[in-house]
N, C-alpha and C. Protein backbone atom coordinates (compact mmCIF):
# COMPACT_ATOMS: atom_id res chain seq x y z
N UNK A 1 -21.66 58.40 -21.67
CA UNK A 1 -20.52 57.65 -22.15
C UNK A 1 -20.30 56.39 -21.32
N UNK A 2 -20.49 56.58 -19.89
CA UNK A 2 -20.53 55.46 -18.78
C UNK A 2 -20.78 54.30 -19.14
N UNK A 3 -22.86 54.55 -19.22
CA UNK A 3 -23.76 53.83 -19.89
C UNK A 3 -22.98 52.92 -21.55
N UNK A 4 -22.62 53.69 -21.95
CA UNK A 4 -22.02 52.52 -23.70
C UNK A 4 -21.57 51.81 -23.18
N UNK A 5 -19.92 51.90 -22.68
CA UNK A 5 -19.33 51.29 -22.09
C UNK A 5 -19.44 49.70 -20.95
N UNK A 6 -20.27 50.54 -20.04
CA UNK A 6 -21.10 49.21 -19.44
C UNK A 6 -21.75 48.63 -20.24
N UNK A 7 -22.85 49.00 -21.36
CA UNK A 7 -23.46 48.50 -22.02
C UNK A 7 -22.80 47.01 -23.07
N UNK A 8 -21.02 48.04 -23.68
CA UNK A 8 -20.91 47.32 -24.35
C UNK A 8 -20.17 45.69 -23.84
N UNK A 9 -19.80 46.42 -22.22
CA UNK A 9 -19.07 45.17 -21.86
C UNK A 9 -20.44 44.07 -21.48
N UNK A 10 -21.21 44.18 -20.84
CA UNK A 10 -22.47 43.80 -20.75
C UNK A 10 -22.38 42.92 -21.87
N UNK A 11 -22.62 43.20 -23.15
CA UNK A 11 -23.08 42.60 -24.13
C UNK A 11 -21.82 41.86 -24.56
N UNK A 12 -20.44 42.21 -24.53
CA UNK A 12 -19.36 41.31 -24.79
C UNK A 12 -19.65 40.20 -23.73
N UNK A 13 -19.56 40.37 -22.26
CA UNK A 13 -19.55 39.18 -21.73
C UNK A 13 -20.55 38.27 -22.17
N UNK A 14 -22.02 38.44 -22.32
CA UNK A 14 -23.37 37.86 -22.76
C UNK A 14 -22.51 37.17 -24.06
N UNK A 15 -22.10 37.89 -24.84
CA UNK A 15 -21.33 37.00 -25.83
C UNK A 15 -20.17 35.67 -25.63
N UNK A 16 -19.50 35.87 -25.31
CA UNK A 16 -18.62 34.80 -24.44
C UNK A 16 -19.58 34.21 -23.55
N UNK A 17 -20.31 33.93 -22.72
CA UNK A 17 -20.74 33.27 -21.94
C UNK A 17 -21.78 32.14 -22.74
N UNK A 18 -22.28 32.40 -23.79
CA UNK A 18 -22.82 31.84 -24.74
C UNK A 18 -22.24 31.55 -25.58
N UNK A 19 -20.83 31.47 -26.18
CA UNK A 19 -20.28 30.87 -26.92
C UNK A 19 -19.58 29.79 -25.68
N UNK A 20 -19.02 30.13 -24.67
CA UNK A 20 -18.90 28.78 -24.12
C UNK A 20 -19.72 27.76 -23.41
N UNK A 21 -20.96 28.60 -23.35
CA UNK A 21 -22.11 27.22 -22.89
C UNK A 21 -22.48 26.59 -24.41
N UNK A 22 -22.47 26.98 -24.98
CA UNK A 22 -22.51 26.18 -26.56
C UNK A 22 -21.25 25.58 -26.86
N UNK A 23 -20.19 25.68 -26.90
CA UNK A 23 -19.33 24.94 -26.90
C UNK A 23 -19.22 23.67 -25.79
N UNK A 24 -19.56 23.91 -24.34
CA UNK A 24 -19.52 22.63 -23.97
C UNK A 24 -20.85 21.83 -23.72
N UNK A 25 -21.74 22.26 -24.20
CA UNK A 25 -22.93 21.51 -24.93
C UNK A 25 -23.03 21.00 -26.14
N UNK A 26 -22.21 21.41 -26.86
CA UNK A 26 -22.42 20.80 -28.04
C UNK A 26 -21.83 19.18 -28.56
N UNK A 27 -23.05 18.14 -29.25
CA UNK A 27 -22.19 17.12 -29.38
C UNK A 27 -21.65 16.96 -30.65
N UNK A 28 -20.48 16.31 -30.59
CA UNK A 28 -19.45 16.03 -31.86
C UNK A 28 -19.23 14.94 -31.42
N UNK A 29 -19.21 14.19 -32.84
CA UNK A 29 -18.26 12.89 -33.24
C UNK A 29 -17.17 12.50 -33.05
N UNK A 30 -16.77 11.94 -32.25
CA UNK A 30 -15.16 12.16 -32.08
C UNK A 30 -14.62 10.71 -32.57
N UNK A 31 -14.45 10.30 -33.61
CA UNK A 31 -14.61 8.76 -34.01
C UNK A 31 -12.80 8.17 -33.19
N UNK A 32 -13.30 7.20 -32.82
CA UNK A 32 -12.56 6.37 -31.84
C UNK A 32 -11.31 5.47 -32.72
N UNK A 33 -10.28 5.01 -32.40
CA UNK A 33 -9.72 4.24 -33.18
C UNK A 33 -10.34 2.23 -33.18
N UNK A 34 -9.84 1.85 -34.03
CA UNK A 34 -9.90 0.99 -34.33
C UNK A 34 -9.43 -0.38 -33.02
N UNK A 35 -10.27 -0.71 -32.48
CA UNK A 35 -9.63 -1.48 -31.19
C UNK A 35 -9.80 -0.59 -30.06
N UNK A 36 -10.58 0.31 -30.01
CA UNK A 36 -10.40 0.67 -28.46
C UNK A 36 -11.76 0.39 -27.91
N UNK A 37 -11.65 0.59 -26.57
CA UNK A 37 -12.81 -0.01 -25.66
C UNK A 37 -12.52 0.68 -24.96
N UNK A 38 -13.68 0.69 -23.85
CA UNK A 38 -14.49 1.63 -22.72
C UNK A 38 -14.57 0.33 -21.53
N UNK A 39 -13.84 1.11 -20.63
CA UNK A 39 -13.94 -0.30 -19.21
C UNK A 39 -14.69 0.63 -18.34
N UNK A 40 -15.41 -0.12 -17.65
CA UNK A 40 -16.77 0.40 -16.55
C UNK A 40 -16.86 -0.23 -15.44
N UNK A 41 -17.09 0.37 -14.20
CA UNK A 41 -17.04 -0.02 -13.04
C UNK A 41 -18.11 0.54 -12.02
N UNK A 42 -18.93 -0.35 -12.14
CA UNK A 42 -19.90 0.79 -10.54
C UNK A 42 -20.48 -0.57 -9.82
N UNK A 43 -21.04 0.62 -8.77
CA UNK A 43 -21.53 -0.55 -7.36
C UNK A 43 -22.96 -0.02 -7.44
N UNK A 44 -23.22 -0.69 -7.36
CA UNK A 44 -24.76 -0.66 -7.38
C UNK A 44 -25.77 -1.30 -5.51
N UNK A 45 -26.80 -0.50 -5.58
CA UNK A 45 -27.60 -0.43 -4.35
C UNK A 45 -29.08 -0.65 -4.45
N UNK A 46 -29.51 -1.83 -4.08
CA UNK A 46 -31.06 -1.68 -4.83
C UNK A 46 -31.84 -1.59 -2.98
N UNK A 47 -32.59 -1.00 -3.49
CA UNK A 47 -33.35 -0.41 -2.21
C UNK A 47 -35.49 -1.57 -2.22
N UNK A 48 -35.73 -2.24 -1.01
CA UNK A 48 -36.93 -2.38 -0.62
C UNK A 48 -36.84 -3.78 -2.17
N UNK A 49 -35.42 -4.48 -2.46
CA UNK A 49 -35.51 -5.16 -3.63
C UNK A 49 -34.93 -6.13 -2.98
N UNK A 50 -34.92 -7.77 -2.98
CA UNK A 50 -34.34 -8.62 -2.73
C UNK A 50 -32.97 -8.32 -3.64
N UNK A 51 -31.85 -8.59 -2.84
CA UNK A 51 -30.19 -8.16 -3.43
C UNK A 51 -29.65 -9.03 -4.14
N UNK A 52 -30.45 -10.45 -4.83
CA UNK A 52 -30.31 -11.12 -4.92
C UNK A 52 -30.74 -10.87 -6.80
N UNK A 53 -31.37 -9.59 -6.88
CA UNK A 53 -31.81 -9.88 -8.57
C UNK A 53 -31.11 -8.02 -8.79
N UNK A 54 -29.81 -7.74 -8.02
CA UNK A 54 -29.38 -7.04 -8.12
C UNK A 54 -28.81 -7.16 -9.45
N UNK A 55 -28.08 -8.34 -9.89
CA UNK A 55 -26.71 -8.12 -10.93
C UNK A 55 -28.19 -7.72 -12.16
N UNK A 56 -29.03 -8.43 -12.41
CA UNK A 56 -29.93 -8.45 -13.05
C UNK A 56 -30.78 -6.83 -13.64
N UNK A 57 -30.93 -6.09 -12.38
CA UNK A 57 -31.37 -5.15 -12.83
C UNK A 57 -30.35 -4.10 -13.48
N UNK A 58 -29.00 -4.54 -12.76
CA UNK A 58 -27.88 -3.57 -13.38
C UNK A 58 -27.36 -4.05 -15.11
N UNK A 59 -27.93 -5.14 -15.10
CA UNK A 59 -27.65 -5.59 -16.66
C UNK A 59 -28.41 -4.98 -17.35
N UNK A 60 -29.76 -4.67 -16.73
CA UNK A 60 -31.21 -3.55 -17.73
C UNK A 60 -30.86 -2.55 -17.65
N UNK A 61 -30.51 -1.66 -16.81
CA UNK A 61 -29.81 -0.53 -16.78
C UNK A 61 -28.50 -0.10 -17.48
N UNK A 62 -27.97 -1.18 -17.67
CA UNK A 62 -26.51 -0.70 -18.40
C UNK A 62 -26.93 -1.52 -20.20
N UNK A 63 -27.85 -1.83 -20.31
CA UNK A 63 -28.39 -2.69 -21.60
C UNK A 63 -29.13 -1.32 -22.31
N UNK A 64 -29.62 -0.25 -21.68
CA UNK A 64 -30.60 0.70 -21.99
C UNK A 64 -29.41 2.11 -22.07
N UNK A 65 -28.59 2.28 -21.23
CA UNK A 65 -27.79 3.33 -21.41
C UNK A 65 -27.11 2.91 -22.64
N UNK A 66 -26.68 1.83 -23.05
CA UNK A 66 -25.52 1.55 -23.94
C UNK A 66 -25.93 1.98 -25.16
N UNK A 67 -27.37 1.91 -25.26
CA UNK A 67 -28.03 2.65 -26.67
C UNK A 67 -27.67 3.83 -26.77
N UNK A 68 -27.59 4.83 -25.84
CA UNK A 68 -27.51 5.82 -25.83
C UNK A 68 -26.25 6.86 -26.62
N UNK A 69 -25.16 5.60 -25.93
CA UNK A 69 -23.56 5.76 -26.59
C UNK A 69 -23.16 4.98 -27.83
N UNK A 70 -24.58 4.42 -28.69
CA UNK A 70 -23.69 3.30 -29.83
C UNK A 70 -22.49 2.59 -29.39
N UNK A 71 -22.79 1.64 -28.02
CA UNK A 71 -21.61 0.90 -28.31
C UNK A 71 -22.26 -0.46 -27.78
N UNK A 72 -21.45 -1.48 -27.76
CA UNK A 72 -21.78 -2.60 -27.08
C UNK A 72 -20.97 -3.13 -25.93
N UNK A 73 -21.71 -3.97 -25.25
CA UNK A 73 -21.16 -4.76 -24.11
C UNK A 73 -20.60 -5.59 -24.61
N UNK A 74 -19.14 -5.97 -24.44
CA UNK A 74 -18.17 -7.20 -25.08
C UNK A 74 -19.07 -8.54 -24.72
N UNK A 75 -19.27 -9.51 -24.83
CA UNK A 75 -19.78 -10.44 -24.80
C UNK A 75 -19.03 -11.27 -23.78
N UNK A 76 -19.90 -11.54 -22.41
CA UNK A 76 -18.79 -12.07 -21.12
C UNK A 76 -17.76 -11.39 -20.77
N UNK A 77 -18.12 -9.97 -20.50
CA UNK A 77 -17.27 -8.83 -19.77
C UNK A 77 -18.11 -8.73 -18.59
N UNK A 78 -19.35 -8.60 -18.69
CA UNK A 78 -20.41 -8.47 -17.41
C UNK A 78 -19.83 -9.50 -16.82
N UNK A 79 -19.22 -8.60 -15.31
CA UNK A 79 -18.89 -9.51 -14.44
C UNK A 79 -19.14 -9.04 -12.58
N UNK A 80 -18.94 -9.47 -11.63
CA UNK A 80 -19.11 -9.02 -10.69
C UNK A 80 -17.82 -9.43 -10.10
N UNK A 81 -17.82 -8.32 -9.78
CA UNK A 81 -16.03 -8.29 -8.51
C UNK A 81 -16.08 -8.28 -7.18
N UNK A 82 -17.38 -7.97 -6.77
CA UNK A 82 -17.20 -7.63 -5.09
C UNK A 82 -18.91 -7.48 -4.69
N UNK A 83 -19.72 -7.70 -3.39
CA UNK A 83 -20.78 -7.49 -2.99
C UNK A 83 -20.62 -6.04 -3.95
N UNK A 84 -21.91 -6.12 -5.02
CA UNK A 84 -22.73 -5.28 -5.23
C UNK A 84 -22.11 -4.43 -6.48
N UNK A 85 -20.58 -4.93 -6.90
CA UNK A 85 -19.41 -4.40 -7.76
C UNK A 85 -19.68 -5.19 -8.88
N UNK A 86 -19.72 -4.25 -10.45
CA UNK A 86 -20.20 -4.84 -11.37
C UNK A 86 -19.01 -4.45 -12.14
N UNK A 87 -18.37 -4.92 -13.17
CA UNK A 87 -17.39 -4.29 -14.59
C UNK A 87 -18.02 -4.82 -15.52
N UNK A 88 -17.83 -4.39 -16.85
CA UNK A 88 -18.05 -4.76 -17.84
C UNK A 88 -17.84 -3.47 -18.89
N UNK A 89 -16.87 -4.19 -20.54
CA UNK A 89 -16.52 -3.26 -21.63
C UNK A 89 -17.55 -3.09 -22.83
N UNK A 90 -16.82 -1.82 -22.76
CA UNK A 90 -17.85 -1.71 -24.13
C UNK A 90 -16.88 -1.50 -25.34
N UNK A 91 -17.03 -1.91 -26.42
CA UNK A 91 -16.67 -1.70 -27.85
C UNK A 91 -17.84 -1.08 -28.70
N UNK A 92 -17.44 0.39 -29.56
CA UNK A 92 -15.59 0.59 -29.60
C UNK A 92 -15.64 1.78 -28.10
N UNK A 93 -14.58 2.16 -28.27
CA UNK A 93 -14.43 2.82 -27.21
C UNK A 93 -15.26 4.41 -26.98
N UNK A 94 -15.31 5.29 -26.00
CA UNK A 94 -16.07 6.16 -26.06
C UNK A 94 -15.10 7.47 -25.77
N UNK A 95 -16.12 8.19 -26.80
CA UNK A 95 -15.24 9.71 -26.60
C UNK A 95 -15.53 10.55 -24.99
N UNK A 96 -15.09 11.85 -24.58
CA UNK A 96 -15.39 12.12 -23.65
C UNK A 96 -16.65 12.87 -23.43
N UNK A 97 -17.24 13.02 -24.75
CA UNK A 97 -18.80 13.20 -24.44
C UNK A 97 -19.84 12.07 -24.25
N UNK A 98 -19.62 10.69 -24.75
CA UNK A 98 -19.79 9.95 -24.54
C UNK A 98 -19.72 9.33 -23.76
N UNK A 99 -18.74 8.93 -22.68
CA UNK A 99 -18.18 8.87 -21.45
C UNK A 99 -19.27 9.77 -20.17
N UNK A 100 -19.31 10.94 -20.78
CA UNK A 100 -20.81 12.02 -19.32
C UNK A 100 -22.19 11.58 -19.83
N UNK A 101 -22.40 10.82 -20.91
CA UNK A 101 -23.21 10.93 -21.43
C UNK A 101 -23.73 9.22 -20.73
N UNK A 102 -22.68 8.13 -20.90
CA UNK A 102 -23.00 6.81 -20.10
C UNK A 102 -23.28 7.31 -18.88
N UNK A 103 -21.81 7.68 -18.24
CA UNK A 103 -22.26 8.15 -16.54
C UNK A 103 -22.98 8.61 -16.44
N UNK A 104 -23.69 10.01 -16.93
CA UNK A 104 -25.22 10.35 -16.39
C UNK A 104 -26.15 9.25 -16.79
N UNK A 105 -26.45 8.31 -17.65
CA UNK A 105 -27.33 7.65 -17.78
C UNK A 105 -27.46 6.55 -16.67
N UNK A 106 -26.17 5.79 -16.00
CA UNK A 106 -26.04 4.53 -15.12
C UNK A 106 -26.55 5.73 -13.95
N UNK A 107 -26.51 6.68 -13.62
CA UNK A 107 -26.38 7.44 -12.53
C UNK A 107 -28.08 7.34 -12.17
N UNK A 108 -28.68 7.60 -13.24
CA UNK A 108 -30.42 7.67 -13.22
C UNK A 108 -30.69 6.41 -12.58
N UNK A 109 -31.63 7.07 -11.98
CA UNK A 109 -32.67 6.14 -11.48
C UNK A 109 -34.06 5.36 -12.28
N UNK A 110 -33.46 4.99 -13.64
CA UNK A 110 -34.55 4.43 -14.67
C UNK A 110 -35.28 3.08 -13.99
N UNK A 111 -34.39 2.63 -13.51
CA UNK A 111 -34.85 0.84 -12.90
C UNK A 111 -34.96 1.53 -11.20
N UNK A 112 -36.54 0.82 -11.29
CA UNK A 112 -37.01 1.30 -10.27
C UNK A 112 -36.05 0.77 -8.90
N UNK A 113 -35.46 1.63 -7.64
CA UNK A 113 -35.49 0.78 -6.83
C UNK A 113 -33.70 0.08 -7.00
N UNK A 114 -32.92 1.05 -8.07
CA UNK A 114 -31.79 0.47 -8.44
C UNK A 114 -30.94 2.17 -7.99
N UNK A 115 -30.32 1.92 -7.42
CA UNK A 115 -28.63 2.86 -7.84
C UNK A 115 -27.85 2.83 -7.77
N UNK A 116 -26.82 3.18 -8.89
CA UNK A 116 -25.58 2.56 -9.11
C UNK A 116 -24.90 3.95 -9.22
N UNK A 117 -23.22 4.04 -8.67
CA UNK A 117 -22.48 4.48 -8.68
C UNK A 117 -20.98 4.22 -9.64
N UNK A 118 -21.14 5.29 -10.32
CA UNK A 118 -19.70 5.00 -11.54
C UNK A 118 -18.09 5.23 -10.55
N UNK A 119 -18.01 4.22 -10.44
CA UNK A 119 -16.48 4.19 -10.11
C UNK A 119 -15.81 4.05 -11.03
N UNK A 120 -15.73 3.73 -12.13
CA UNK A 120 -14.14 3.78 -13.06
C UNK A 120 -15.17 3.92 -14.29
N UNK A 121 -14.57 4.55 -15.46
CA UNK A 121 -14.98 5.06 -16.74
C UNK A 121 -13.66 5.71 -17.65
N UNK A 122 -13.71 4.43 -18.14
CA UNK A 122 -11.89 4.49 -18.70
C UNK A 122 -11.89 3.79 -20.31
N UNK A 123 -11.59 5.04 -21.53
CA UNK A 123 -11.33 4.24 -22.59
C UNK A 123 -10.17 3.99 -22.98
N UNK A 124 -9.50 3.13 -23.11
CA UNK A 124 -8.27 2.77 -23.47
C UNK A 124 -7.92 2.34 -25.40
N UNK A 125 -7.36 3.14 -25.60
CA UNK A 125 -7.13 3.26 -27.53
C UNK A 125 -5.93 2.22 -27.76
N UNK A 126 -5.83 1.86 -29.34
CA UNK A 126 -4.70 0.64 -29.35
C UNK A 126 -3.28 1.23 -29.10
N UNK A 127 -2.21 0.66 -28.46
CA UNK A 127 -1.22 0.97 -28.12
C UNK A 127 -1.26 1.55 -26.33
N UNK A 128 -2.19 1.05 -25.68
CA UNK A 128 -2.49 1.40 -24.43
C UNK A 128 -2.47 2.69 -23.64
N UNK A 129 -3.14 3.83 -24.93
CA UNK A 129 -3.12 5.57 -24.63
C UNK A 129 -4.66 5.28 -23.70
N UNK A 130 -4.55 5.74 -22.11
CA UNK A 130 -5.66 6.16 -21.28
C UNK A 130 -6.61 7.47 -21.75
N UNK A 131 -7.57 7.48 -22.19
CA UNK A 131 -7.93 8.58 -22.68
C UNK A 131 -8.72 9.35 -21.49
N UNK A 132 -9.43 8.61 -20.82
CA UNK A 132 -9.68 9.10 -19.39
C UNK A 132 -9.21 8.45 -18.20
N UNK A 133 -8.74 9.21 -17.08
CA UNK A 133 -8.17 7.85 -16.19
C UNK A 133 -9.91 8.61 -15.07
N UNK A 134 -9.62 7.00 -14.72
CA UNK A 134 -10.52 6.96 -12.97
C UNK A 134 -11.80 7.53 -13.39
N UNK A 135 -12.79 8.12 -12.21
CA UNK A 135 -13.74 8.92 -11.95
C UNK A 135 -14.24 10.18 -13.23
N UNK A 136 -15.24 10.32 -14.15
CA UNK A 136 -15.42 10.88 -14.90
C UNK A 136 -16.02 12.55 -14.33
């Protein structure tokens, strides 16, 4: 009788534990409103690279992730704020799978010799609702 018992909890948890790794793996559409945008912030570190074709490689790197999320770079948002500090928006804005889905991509090391760190990853919807604040 022991044995069922363990057995069946065994197999209940195996159940739940797989309905929630499928649930937060799974991607959905989460369609964005009309006017919102995605603001981005990281510092970037290029290693054994003159620092000088830094902004450059972080523009290939964030030009190649952006495919990833269907969105675009606003046109003259790429900007630099500080030694090695890059911002720039994207339209339309991004859901929060979309959002782990940029940050893991800027996070890679695709561009040889480049790494960048996500400091801010923030979509803001019309009427100024934060949908993520800060650090993703």
């Amino acid at each position: 009788m022991t044995r069922a018992v363990v057995g069946l909890v065994a197999v209940a948890l195996a159940v739940a534990g797989v309905l929630l790794l499928r649930a937060e793996l799974m991607t959905v559409e989460v369609a964005q409103p009309e006017g919102s945008y995605t603001d981005v912030v990281v510092a970037a570190s290029t290693v054994r690279e003159d620092p000088a074709v830094q902004e450059e490689m972080t523009r290939g790197l964030v030009s190649a992730c952006r495919l990833l999320v269907n969105a675009d770079v606003v046109e003259d948002s790429f900007v630099q704020r500080g030694e090695g500090v890059f911002a720039f928006r994207l339209r339309p804005g991004l859901d929060e799978f979309d959002r782990r889905e940029l940050g893991g991509c800027l996070r890679d090391l695709r561009v040889q010799h480049l790494l960048l760190d996500v400091r801010e990853l923030r979509t803001i919807s019309p009427g100024g609702r934060d949908d993520a604040g800060g650090r993703p």
